[in-house]
C-alpha atoms as a PDB file:
ATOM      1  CA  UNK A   1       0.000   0.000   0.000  1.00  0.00           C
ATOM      2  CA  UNK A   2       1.262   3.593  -1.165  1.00  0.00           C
ATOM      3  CA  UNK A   3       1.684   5.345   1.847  1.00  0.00           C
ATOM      4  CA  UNK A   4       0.704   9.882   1.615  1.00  0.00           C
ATOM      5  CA  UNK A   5       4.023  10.351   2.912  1.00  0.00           C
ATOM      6  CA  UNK A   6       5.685   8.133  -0.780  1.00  0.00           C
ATOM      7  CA  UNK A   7       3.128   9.987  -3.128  1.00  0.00           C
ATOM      8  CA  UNK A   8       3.785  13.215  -1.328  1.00  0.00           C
ATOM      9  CA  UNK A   9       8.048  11.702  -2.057  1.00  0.00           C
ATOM     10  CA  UNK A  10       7.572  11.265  -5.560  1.00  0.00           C
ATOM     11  CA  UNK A  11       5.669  14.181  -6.160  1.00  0.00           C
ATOM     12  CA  UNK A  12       8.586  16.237  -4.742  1.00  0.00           C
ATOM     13  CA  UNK A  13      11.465  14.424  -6.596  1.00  0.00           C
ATOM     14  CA  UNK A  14       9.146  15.022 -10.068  1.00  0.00           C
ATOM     15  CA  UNK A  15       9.140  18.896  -9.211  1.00  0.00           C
ATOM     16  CA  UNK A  16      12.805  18.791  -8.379  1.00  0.00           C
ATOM     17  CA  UNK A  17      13.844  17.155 -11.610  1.00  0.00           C
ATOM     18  CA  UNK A  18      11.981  19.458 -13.076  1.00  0.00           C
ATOM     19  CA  UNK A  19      12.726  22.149 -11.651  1.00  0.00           C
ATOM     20  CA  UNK A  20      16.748  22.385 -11.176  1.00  0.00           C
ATOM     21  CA  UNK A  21      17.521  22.803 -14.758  1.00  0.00           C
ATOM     22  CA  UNK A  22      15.078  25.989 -13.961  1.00  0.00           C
ATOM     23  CA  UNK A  23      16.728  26.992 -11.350  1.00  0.00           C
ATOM     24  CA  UNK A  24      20.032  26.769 -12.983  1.00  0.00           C
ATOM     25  CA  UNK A  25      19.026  28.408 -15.998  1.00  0.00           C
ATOM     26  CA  UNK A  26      17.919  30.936 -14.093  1.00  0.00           C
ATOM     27  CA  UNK A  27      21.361  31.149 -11.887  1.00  0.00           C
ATOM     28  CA  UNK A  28      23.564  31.137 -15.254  1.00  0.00           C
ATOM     29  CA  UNK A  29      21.499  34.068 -16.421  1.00  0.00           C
ATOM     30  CA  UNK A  30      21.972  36.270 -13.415  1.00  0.00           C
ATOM     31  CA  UNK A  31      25.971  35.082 -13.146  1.00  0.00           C
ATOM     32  CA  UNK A  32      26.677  35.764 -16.984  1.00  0.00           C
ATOM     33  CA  UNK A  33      27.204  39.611 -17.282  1.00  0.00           C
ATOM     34  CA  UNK A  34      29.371  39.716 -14.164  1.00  0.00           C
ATOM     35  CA  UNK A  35      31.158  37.127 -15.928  1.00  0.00           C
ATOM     36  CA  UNK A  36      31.601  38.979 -19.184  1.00  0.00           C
ATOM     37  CA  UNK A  37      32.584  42.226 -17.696  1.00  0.00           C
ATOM     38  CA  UNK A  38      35.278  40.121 -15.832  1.00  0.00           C
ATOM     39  CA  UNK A  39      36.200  38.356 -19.392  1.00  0.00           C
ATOM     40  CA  UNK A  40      35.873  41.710 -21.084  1.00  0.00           C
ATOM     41  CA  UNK A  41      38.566  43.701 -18.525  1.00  0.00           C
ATOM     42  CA  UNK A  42      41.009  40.543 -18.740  1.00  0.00           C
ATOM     43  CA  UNK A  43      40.958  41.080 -22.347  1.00  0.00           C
ATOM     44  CA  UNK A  44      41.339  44.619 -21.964  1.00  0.00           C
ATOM     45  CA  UNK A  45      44.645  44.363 -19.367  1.00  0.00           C
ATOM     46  CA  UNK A  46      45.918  41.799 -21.959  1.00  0.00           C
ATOM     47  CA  UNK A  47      45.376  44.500 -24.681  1.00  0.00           C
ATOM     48  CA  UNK A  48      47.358  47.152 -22.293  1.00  0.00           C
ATOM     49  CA  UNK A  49      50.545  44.882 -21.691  1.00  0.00           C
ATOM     50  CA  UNK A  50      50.565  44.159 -25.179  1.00  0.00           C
ATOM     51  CA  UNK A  51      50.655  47.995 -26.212  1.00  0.00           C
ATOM     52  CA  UNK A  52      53.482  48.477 -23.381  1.00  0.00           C
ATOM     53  CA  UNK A  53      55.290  45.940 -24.504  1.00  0.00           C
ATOM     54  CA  UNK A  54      55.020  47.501 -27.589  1.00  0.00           C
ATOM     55  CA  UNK A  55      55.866  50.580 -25.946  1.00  0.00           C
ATOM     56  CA  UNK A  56      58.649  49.554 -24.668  1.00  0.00           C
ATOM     57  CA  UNK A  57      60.345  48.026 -27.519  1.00  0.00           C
ATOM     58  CA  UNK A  58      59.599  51.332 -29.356  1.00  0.00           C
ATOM     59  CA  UNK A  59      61.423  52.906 -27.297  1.00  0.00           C
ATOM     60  CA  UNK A  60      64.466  50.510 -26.841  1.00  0.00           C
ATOM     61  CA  UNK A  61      65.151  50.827 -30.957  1.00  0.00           C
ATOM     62  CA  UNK A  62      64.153  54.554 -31.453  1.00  0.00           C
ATOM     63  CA  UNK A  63      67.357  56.585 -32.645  1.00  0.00           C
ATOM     64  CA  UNK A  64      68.309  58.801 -29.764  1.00  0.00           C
ATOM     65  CA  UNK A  65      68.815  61.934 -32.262  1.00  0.00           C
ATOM     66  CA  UNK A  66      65.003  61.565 -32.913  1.00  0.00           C
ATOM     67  CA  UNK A  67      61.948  62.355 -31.174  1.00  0.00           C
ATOM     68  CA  UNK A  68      60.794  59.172 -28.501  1.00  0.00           C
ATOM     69  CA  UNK A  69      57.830  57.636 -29.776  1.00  0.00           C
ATOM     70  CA  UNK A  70      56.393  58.508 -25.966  1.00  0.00           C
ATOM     71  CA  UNK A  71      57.385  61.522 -23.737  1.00  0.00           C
ATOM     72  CA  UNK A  72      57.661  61.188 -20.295  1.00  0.00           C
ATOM     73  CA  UNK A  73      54.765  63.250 -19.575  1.00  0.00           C
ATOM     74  CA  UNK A  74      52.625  61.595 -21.688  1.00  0.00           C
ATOM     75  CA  UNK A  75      53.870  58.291 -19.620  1.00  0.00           C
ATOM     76  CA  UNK A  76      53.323  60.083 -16.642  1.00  0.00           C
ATOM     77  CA  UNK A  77      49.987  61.229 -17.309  1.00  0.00           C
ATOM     78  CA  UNK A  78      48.723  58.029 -18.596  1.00  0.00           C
ATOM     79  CA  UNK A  79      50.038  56.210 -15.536  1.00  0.00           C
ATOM     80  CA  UNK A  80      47.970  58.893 -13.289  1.00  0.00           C
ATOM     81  CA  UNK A  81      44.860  58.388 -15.186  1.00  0.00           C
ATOM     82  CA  UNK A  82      45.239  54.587 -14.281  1.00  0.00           C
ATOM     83  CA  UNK A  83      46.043  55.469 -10.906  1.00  0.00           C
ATOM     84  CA  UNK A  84      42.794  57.430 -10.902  1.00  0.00           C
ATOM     85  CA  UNK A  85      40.568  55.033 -11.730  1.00  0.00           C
ATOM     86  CA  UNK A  86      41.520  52.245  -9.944  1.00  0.00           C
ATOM     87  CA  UNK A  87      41.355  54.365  -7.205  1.00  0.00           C
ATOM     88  CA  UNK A  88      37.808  54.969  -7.909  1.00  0.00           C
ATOM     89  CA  UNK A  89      36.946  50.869  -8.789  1.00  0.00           C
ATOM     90  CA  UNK A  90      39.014  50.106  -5.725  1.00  0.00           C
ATOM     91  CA  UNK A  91      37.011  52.734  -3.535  1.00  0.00           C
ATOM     92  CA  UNK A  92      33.398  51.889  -4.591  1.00  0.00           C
ATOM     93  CA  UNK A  93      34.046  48.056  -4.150  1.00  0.00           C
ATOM     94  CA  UNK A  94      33.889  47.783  -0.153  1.00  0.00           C
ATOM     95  CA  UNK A  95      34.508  44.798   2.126  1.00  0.00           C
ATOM     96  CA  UNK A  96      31.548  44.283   4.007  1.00  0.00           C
ATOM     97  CA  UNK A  97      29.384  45.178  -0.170  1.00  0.00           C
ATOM     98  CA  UNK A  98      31.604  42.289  -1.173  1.00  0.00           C
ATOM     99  CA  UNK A  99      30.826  40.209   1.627  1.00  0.00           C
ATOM    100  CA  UNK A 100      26.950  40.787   1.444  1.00  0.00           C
ATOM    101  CA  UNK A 101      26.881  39.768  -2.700  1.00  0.00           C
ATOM    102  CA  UNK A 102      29.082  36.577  -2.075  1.00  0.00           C
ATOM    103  CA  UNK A 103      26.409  35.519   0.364  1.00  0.00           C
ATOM    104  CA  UNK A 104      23.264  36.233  -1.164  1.00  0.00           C
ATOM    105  CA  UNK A 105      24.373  35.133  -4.353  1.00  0.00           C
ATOM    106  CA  UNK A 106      25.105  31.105  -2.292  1.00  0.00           C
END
């Protein structure tokens, strides 16, 4: 004899089967643009070392009777405007924000 408590069972194990692909669907949906901005800056630091690089070996072959391909103040200035807004990522990201999106997100 089929007890309330197994049909009530197999009722719930149908709705979970069903639902968890749901769920994750839903879960992969909310994850994914967090997880293309973080692709999309990793491709943009990539993109930066590559142009120092380049930089640099502009700079290591340039004739030293001709202009440098960078000045120092244009170095300078670009390195501030990094500084800058890191700065302003670094501030608006704080501990205890962090710590309240890694546990609502669980």
């Amino acid at each position: 004899m089929i007890t309330v408590l197994q049909v009530y069972s197999d009722k719930l194990s149908e709705l979970r089967k069903e639902g968890e692909p749901i769920k994750q669907r839903r879960l992969e949906f909310e994850l994914r643009p967090g997880a293309l901005e973080d692709y999309a800056h990793a491709i943009q630091r990539a993109s930066k070392a590559i142009d120092l690089c380049n930089a640099r070996q502009a700079h290591a072959h340039a004739p030293r009777q001709l202009e440098p391909p960078h000045t120092t103040h244009q170095i300078r200035q670009e390195r501030q405007v990094r500084t800058s807004l890191t700065g302003q990522v670094l501030d608006a990201m704080r501990p205890s924000s962090l710590y309240w999106r890694c546990t609502c997100n669980t």
